[in-house]
Structure formats: structure tokens, C-alpha cells
N, C-alpha and C. Protein backbone atom coordinates (compact mmCIF):
# COMPACT_ATOMS: atom_id res chain seq x y z
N UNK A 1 0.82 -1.19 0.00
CA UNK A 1 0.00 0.00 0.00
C UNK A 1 0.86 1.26 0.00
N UNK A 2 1.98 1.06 0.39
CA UNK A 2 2.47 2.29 0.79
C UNK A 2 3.37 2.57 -0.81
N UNK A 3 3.94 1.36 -1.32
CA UNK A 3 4.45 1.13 -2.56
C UNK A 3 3.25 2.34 -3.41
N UNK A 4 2.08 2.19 -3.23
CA UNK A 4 0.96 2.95 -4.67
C UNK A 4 1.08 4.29 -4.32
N UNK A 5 1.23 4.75 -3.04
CA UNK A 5 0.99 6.21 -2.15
C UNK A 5 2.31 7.26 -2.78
N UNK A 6 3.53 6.74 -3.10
CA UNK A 6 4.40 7.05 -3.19
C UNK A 6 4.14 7.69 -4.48
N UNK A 7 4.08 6.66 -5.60
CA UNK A 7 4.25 7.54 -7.00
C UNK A 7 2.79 8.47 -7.14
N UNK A 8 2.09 8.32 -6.27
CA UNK A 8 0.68 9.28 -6.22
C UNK A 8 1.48 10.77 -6.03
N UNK A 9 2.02 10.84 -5.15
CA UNK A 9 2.92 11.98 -4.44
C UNK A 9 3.85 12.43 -5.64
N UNK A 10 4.54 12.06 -6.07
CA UNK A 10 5.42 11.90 -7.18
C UNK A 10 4.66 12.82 -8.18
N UNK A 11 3.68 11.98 -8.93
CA UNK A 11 3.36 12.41 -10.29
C UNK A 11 2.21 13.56 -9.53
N UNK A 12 1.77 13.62 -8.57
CA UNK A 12 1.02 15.11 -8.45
C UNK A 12 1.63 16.48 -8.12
N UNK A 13 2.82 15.76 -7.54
CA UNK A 13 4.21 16.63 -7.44
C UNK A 13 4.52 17.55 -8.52
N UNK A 14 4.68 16.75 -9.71
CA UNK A 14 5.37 16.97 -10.86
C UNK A 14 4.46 17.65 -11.91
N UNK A 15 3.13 16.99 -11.61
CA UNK A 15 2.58 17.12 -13.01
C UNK A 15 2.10 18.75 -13.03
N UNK A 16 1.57 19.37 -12.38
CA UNK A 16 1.40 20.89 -12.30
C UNK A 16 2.79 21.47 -12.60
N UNK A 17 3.93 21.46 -11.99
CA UNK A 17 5.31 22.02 -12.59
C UNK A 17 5.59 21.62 -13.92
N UNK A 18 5.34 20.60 -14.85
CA UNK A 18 5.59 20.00 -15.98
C UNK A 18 4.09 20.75 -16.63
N UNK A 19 3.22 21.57 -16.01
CA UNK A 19 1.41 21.36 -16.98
C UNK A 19 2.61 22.96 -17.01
N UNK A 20 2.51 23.30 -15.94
CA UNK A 20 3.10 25.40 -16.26
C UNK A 20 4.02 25.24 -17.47
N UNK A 21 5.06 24.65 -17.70
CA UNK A 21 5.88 25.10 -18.35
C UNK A 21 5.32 24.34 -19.84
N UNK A 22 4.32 24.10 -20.03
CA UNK A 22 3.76 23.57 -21.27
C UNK A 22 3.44 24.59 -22.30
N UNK A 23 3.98 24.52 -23.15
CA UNK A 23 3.74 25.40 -24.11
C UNK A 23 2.12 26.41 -24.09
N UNK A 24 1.72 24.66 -24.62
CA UNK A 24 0.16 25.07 -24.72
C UNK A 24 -0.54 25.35 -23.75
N UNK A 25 -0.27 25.24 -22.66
CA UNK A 25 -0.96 25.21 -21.04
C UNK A 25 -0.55 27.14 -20.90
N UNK A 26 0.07 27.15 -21.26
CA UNK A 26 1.04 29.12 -21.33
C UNK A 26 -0.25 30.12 -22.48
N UNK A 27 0.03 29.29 -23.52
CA UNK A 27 -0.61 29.69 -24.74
C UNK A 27 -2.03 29.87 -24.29
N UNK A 28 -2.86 28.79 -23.85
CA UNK A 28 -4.60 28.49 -23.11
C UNK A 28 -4.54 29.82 -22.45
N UNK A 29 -3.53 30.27 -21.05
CA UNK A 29 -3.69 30.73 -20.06
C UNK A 29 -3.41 32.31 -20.55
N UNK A 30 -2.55 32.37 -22.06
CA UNK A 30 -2.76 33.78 -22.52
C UNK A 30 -3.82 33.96 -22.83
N UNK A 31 -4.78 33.18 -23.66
CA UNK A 31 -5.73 33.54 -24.56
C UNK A 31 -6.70 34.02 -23.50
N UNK A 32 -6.85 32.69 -22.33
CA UNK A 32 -8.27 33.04 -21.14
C UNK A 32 -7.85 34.84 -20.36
N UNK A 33 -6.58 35.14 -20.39
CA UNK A 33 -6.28 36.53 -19.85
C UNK A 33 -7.09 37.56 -21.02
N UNK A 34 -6.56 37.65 -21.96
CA UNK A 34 -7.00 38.21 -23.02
C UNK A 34 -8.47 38.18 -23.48
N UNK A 35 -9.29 37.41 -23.19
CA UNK A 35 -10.49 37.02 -23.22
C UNK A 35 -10.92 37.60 -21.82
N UNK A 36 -10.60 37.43 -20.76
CA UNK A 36 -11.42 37.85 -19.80
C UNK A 36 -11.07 39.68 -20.23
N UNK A 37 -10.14 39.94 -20.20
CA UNK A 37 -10.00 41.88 -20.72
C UNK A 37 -10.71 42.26 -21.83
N UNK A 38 -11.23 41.88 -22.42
CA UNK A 38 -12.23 42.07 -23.73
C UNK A 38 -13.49 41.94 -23.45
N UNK A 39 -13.78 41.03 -22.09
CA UNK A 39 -15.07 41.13 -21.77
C UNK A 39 -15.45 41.80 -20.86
N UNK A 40 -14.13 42.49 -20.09
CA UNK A 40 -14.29 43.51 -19.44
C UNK A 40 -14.63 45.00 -19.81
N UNK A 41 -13.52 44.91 -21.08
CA UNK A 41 -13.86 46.35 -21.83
C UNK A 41 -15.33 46.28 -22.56
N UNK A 42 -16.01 45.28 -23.24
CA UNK A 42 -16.78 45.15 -23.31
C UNK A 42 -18.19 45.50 -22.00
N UNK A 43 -17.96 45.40 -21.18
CA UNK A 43 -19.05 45.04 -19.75
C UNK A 43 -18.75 46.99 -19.57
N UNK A 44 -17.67 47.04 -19.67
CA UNK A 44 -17.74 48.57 -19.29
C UNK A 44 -18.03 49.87 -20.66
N UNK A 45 -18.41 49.10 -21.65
CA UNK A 45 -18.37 49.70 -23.09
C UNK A 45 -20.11 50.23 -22.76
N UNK A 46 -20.84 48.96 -22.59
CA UNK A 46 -22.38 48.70 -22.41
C UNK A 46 -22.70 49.37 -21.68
N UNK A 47 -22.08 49.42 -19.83
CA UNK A 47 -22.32 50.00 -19.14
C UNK A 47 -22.52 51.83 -19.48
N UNK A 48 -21.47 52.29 -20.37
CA UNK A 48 -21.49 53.35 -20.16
C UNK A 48 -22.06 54.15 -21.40
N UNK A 49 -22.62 53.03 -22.47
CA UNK A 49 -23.33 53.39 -23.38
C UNK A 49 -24.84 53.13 -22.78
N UNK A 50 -24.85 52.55 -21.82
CA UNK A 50 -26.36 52.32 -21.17
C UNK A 50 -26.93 53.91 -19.86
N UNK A 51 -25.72 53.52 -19.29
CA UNK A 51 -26.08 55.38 -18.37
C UNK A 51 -25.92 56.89 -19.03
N UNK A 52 -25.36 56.27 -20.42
CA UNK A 52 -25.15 57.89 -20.86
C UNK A 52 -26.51 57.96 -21.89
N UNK A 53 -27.34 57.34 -22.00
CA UNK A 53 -28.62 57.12 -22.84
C UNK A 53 -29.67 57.48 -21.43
N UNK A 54 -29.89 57.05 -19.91
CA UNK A 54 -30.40 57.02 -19.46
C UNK A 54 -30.28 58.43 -18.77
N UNK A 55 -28.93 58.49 -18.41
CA UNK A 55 -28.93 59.98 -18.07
C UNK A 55 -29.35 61.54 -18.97
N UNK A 56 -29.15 61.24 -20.26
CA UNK A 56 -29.24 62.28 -21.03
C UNK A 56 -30.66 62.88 -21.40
């Protein structure tokens, strides 16, 4: 039992330090940055095309 516990430790160890330096795991984590700022500028585009219609 203790033999299976070991490489559990091991490969959960590893596998997040080996997922970061993954190309594509880098590449995913640019695009989701870039995507969440576009839907921000977006959320604040609406917003302020929505109060400047309501206020005016």
C-alpha cells in the first residue's frame, strides 16, 4: 500500500510544474487573460453606453 501512495505523491508533485511550463498550457492561459479583458472592456463599453442614454 504504501508502494501505490508514493508515485501518487510523485506524479502530483510533478505534473502541475511540468502542466506550467507547457507550451500550450502558457498559450490556453494567454488567450483566457485576453479574453477575460475584452469582456471587461466590453461590460464597461455597455455599461457606459447604457447610463449615458439614461442619463441624457
Amino acid at each position: 500500500m504504501s508502494d501505490n501512495r508514493i508515485p501518487d505523491k510523485q506524479t502530483a508533485g510533478l505534473l502541475p510544474e511540468d502542466e506550467s511550463k507547457n507550451p500550450v498550457f502558457r498559450l490556453g492561459r494567454a488567450v483566457a487573460g485576453f479574453m477575460l479583458l475584452v469582456w471587461a472592456g466590453v461590460l464597461l463599453l455597455v455599461f457606459y453606453l447604457v447610463f449615458r442614454f439614461w442619463f441624457a
